[in-house]
N, C-alpha and C. Protein backbone atom coordinates (compact mmCIF):
# COMPACT_ATOMS: atom_id res chain seq x y z
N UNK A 1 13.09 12.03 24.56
CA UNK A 1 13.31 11.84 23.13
C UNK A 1 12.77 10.48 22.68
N UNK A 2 12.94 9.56 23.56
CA UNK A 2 12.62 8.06 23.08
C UNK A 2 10.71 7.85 22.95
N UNK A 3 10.17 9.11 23.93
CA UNK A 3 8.97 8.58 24.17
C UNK A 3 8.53 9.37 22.91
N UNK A 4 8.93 10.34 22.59
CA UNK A 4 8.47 10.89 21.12
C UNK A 4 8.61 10.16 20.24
N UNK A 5 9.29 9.69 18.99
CA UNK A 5 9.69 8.60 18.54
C UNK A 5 8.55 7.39 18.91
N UNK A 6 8.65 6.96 19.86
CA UNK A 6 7.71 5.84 20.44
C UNK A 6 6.43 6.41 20.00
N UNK A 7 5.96 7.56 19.77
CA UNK A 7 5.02 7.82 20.12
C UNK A 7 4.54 8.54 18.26
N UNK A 8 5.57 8.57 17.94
CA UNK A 8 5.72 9.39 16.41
C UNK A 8 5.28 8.05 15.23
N UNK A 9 5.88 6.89 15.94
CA UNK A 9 5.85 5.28 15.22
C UNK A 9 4.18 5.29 15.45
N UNK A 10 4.02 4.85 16.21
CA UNK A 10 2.45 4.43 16.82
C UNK A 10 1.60 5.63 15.87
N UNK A 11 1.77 6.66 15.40
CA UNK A 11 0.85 7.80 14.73
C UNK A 11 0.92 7.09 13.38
N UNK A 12 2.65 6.74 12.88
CA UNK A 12 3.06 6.23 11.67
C UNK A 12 2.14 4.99 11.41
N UNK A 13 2.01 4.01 12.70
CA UNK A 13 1.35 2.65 12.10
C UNK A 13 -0.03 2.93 11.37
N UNK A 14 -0.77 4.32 12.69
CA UNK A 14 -2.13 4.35 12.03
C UNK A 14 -2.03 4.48 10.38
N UNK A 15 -1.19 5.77 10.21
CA UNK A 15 -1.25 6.64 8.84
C UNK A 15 -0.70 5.47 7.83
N UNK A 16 -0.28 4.45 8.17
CA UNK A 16 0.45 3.61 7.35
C UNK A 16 -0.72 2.01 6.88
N UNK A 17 -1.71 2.41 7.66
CA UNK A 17 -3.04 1.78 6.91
C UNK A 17 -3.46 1.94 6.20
N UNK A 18 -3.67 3.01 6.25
CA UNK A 18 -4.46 3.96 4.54
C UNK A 18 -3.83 3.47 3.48
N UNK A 19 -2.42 3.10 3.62
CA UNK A 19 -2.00 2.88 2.06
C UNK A 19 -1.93 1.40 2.11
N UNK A 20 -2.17 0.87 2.84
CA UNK A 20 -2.51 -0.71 2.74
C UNK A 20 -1.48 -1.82 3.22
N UNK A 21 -0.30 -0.63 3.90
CA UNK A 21 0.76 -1.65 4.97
C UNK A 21 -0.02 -1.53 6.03
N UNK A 22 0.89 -2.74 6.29
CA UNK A 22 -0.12 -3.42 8.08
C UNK A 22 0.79 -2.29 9.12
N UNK A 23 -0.03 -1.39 9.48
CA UNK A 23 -0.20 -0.57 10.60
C UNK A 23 0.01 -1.20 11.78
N UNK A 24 -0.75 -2.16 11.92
CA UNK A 24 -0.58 -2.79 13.04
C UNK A 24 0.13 -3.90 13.70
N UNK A 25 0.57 -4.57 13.02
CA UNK A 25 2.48 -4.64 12.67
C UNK A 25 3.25 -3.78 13.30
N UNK A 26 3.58 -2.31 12.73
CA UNK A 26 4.40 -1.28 13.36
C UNK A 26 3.89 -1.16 14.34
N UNK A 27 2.69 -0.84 15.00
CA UNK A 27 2.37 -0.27 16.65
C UNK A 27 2.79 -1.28 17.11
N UNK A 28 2.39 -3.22 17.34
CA UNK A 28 2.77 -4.54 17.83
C UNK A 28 4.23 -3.82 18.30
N UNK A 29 5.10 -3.72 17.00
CA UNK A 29 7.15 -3.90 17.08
C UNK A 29 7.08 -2.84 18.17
N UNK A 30 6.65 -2.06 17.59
CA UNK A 30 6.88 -0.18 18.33
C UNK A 30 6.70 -0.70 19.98
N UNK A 31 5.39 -1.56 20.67
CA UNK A 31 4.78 -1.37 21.99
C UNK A 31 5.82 -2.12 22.62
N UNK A 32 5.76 -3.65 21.78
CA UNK A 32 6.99 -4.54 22.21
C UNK A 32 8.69 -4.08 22.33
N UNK A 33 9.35 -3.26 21.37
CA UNK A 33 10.46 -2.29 21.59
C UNK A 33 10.45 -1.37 23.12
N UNK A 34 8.98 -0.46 22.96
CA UNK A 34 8.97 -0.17 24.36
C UNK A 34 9.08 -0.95 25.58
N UNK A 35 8.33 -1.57 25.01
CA UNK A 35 8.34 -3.00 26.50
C UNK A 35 9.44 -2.72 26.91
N UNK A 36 10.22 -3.60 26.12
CA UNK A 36 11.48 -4.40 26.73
C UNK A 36 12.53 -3.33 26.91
N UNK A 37 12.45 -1.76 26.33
CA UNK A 37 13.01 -1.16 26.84
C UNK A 37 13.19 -0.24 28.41
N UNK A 38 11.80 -0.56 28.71
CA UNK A 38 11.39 0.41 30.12
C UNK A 38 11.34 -1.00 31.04
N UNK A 39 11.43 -2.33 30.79
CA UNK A 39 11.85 -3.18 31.38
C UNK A 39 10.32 -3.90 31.90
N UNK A 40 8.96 -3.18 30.97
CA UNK A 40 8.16 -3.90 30.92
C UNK A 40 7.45 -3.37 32.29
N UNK A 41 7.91 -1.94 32.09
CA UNK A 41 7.33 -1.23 33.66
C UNK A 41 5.94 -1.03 33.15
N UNK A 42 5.56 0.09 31.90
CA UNK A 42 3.93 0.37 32.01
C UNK A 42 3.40 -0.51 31.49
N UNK A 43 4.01 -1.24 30.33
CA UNK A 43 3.50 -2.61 29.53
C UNK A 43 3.85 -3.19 29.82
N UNK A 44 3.21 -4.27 29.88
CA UNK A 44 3.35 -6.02 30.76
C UNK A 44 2.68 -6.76 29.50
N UNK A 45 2.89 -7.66 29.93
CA UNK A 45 2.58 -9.19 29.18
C UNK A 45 1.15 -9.29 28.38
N UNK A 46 0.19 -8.82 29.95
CA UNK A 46 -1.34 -9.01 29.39
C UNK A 46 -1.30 -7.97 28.18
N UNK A 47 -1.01 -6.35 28.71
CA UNK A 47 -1.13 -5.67 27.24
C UNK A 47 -0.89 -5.84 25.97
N UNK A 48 0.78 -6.56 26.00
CA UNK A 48 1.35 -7.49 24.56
C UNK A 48 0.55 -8.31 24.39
N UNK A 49 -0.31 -9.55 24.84
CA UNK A 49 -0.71 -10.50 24.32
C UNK A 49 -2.37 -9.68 23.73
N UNK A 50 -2.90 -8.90 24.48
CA UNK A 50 -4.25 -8.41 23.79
C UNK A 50 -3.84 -7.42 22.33
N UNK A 51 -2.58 -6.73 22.62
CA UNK A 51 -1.86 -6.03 21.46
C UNK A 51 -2.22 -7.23 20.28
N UNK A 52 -1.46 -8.06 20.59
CA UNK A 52 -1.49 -9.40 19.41
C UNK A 52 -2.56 -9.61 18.81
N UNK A 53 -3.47 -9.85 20.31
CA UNK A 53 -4.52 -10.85 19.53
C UNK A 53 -5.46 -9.20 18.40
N UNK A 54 -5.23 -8.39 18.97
CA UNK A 54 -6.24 -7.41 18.17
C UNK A 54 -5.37 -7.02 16.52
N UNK A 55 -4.28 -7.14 16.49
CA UNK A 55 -3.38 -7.24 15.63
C UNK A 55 -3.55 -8.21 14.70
N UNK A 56 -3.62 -9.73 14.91
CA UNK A 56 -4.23 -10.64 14.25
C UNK A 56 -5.63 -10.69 13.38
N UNK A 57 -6.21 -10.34 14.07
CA UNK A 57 -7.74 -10.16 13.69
C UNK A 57 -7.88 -9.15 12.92
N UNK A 58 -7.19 -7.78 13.34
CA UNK A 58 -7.60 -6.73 12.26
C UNK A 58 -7.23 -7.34 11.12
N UNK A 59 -5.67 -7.89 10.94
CA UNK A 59 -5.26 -8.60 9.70
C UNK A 59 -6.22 -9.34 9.35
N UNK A 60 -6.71 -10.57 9.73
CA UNK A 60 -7.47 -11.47 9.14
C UNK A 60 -9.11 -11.01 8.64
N UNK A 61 -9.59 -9.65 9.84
CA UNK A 61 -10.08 -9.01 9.21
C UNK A 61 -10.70 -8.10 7.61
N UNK A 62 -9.52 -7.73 7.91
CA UNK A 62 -9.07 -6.62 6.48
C UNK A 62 -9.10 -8.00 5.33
N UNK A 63 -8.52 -8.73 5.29
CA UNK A 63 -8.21 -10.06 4.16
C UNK A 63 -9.48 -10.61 3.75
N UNK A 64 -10.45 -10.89 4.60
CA UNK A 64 -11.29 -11.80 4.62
C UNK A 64 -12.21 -10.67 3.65
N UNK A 65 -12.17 -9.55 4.44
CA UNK A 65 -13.55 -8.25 3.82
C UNK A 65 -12.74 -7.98 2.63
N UNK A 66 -11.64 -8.16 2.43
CA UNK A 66 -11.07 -8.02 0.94
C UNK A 66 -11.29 -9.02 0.01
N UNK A 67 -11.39 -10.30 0.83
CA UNK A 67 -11.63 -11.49 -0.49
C UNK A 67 -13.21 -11.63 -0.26
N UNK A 68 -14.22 -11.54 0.39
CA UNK A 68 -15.51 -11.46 0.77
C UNK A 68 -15.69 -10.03 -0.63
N UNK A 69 -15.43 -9.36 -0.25
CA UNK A 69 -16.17 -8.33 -1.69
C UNK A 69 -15.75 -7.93 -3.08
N UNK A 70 -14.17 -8.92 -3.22
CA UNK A 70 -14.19 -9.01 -4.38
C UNK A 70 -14.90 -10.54 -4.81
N UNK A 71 -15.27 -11.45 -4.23
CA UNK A 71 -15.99 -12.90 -4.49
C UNK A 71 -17.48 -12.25 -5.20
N UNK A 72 -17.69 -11.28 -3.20
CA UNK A 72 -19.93 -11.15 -3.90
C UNK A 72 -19.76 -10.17 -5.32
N UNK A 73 -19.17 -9.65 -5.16
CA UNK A 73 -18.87 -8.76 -6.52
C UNK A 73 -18.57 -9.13 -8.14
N UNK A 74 -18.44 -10.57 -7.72
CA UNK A 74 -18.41 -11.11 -9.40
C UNK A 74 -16.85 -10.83 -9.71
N UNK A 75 -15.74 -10.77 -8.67
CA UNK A 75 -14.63 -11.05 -9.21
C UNK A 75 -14.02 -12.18 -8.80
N UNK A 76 -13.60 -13.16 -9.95
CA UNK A 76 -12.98 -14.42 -9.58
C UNK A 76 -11.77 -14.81 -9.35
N UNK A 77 -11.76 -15.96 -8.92
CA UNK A 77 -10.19 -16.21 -8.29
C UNK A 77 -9.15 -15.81 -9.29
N UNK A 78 -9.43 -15.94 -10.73
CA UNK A 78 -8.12 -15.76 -11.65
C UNK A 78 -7.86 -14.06 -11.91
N UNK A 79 -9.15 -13.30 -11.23
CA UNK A 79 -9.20 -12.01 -11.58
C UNK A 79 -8.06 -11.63 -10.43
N UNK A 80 -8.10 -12.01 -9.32
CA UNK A 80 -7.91 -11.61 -8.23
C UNK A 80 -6.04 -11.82 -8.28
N UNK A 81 -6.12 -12.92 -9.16
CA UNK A 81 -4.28 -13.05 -8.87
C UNK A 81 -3.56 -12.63 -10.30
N UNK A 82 -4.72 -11.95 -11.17
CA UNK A 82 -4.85 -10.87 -11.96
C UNK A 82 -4.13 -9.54 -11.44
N UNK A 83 -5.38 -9.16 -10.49
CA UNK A 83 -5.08 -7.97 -9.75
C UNK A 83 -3.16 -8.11 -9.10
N UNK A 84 -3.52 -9.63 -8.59
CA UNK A 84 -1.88 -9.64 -7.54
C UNK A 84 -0.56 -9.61 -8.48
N UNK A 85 -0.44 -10.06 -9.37
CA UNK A 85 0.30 -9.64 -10.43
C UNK A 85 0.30 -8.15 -10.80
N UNK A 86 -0.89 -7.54 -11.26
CA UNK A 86 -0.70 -6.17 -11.99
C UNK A 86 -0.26 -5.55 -10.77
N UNK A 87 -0.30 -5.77 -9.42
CA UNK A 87 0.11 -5.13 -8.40
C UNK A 87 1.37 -4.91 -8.32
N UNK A 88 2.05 -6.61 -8.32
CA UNK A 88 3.64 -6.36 -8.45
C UNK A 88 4.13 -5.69 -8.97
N UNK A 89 3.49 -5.60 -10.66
CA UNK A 89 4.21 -5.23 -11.52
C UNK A 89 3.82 -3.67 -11.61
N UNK A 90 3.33 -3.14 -11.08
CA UNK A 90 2.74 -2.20 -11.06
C UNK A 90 3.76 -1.33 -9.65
N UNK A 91 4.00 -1.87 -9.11
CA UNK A 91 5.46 -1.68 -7.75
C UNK A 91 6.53 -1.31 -8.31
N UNK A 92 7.03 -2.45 -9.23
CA UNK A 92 8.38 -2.81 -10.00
C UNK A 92 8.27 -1.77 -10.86
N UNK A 93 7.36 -1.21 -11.93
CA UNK A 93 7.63 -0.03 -12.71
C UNK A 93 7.49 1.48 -12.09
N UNK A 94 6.66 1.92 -10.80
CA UNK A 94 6.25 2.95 -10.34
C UNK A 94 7.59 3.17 -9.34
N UNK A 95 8.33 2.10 -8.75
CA UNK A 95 9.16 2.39 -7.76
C UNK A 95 9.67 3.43 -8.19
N UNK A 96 11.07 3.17 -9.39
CA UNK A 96 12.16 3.90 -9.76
C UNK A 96 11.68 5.36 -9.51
N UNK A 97 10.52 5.58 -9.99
CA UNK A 97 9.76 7.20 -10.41
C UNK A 97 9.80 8.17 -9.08
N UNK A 98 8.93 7.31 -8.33
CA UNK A 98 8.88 8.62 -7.22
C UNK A 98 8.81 7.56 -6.30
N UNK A 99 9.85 6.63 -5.67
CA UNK A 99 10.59 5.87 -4.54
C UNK A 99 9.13 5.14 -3.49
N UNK A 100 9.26 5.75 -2.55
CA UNK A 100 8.40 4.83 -1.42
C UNK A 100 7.26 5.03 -2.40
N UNK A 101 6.66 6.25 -2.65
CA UNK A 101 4.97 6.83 -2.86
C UNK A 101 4.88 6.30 -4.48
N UNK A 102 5.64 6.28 -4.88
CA UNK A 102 5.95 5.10 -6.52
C UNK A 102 5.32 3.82 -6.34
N UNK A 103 5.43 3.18 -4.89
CA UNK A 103 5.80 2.19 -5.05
C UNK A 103 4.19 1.49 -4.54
N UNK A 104 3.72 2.76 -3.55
CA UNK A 104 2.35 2.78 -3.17
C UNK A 104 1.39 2.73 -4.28
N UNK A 105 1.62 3.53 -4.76
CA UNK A 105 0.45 3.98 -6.33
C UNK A 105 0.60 3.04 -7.12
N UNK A 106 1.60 2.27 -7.34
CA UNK A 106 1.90 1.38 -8.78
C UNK A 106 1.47 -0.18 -8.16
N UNK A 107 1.20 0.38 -6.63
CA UNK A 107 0.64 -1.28 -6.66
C UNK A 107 -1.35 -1.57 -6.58
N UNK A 108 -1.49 0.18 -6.03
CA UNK A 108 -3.01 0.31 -6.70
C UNK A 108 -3.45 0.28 -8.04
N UNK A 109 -2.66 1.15 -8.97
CA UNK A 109 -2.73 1.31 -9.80
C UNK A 109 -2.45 -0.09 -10.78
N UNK A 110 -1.86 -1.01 -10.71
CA UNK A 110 -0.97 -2.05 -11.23
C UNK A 110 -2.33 -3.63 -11.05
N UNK A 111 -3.01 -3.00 -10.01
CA UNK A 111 -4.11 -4.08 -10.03
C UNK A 111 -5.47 -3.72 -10.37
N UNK A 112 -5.70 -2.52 -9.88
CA UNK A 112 -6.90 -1.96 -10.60
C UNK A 112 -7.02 -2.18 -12.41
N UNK A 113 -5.49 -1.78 -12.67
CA UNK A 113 -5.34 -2.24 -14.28
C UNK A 113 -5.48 -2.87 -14.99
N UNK A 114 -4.61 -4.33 -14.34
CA UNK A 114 -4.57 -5.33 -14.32
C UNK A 114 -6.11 -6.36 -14.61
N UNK A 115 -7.17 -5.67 -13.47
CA UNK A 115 -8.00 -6.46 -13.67
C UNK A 115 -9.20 -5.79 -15.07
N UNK A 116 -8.61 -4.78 -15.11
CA UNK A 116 -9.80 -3.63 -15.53
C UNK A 116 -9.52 -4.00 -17.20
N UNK A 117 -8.29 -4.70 -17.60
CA UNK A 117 -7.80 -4.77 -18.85
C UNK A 117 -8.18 -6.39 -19.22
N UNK A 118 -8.19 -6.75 -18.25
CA UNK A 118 -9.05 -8.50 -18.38
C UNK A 118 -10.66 -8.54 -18.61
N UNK A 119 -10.82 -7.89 -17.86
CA UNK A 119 -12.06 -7.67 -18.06
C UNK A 119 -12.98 -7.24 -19.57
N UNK A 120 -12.12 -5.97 -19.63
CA UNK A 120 -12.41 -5.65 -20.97
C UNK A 120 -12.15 -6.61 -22.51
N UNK A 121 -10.64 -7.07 -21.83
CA UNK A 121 -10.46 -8.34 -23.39
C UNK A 121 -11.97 -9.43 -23.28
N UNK A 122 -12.57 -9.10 -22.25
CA UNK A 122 -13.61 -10.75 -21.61
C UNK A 122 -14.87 -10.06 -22.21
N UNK A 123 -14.97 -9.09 -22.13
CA UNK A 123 -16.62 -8.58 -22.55
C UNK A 123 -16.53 -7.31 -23.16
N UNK A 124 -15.31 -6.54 -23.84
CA UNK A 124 -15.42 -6.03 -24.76
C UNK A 124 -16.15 -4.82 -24.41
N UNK A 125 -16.68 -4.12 -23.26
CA UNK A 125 -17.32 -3.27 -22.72
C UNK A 125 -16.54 -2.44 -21.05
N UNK A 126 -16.69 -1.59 -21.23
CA UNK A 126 -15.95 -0.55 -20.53
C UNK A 126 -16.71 -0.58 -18.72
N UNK A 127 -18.33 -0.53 -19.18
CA UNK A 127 -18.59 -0.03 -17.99
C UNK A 127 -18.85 -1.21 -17.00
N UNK A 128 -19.31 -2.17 -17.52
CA UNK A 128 -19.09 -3.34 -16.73
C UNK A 128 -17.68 -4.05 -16.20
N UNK A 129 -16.84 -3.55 -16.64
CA UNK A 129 -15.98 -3.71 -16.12
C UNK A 129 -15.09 -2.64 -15.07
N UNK A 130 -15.52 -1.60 -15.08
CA UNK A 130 -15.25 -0.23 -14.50
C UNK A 130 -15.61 -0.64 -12.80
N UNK A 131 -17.43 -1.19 -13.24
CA UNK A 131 -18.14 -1.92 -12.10
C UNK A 131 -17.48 -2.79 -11.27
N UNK A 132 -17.29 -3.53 -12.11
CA UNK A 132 -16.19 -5.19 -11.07
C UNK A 132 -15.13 -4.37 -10.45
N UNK A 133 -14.24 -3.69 -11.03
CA UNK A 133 -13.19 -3.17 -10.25
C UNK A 133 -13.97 -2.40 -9.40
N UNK A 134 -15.06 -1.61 -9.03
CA UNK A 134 -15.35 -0.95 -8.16
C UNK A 134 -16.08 -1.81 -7.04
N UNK A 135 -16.14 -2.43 -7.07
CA UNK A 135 -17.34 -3.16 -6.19
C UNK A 135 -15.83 -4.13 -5.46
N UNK A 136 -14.92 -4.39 -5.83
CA UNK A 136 -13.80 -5.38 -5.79
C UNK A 136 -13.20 -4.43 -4.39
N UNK A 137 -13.34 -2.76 -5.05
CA UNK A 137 -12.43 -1.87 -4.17
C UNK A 137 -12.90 -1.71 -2.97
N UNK A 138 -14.51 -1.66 -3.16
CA UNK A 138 -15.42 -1.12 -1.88
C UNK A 138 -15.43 -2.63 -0.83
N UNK A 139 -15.12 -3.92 -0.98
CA UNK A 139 -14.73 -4.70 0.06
C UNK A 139 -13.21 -4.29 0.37
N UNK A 140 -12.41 -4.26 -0.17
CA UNK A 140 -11.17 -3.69 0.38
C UNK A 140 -10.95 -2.70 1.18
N UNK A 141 -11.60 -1.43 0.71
CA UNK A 141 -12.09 -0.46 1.71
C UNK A 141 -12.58 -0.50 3.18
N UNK A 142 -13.61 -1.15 3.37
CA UNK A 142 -14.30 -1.88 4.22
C UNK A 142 -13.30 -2.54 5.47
N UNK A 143 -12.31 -3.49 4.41
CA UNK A 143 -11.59 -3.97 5.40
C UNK A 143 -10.18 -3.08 6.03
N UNK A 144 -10.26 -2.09 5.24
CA UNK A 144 -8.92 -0.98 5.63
C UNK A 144 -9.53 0.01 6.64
N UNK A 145 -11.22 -0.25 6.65
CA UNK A 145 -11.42 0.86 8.03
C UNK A 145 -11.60 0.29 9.00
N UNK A 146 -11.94 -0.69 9.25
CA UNK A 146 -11.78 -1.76 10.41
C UNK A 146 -10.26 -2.04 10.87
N UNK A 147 -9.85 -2.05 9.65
CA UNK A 147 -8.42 -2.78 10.28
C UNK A 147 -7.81 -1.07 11.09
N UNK A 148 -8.32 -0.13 10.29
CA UNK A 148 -7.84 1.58 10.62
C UNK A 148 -8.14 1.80 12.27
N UNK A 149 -9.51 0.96 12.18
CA UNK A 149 -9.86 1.07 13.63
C UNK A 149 -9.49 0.42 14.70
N UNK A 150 -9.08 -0.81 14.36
CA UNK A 150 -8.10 -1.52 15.44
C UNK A 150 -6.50 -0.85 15.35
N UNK A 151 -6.00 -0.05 14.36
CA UNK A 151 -5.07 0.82 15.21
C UNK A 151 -5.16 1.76 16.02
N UNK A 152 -5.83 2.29 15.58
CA UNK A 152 -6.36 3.68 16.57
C UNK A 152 -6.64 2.93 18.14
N UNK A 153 -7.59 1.86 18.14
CA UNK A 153 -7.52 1.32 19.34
C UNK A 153 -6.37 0.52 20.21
N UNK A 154 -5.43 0.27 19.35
CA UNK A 154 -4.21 -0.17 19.88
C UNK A 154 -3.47 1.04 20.72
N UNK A 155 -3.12 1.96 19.57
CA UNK A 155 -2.34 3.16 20.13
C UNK A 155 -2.67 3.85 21.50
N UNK A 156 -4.59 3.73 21.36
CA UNK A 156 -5.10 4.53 22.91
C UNK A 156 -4.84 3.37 23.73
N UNK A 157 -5.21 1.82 23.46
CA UNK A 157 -4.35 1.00 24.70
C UNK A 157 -3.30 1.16 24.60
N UNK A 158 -2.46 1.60 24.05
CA UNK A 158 -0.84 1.64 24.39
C UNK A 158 -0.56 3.15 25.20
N UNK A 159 -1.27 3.66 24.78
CA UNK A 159 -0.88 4.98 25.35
C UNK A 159 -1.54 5.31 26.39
N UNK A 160 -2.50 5.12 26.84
CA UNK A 160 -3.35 5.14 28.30
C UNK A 160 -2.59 3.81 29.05
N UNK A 161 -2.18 3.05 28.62
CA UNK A 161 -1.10 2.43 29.78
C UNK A 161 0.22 2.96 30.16
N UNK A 162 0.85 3.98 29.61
CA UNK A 162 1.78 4.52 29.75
C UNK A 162 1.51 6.01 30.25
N UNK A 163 0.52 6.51 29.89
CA UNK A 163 0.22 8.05 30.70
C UNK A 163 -0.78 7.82 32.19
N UNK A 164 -0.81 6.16 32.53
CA UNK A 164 -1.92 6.37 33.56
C UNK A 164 -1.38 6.11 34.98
């Protein structure tokens, strides 16, 4: 029962990238929980510490290709904490509605808005600003399949140390 679960989390971290929580976060807790529960029989130390370091990087990864393509893209720093605001607020009104998946959408939705409505007060034109938010999204993207891919590679190191 425990290794299901163990093993149900680690599926969860991947699927839990897509919406832009750190995935790899949950597999890290999930491998380390195992650890210390099997007493650190199939996972050992070296696996946790490469767990980490690939954990780190996807993060700093994903961040960097997120602020890297909203920069080349012509969106600026005030756009950007634009976006981080309409995000919050975009959380805070979508939660109540439809709970966790409320809370997902209203923080895409809440910055995409956010910037897409600045934009427009700034140049009075629709499609150039349609643009910036798109070009803003496609570095974000970028960094959510990389970071997608260092879970997937976590889970098969976690799990080929435990089935081998």
């Amino acid at each position: 029962m425990g290794l299901t679960i163990f093993i149900l989390v680690l599926f969860a971290g991947i699927f839990s990238t897509i919406f832009g929580i750190p995935g790899t976060a949950i597999i890290l807790i999930d491998v380390i929980l195992y650890a210390f529960m099997t007493g650190f029989e199939r996972i050992g130390f070296k696996i946790l510490f490469i767990l980490v370091i690939i954990s780190i990087l996807a993060e700093a990864i994903d961040f960097a290709f997120g602020m890297a393509g909203a920069a080349r893209f012509g969106v600026s720093k005030q756009k950007i904490w634009i976006a981080v605001f309409g995000s919050f607020a975009g959380a805070i009104v979508m939660t109540p509605v439809l709970f966790g998946l409320g809370t997902i959408i209203g923080i895409f939705l809440g910055g995409f808005g956010g910037i897409l409505i600045v934009v427009i007060i700034r140049q009075s034109m629709l499609k150039p600003a349609l643009r910036a938010d798109y070009r803003a999204i496609l570095g974000g993207v970028a960094g959510t399949l990389i970071k997608g891919f260092c879970t997937i590679t976590m889970t098969i190191i976690s799990l080929s140390n435990i089935y081998s």
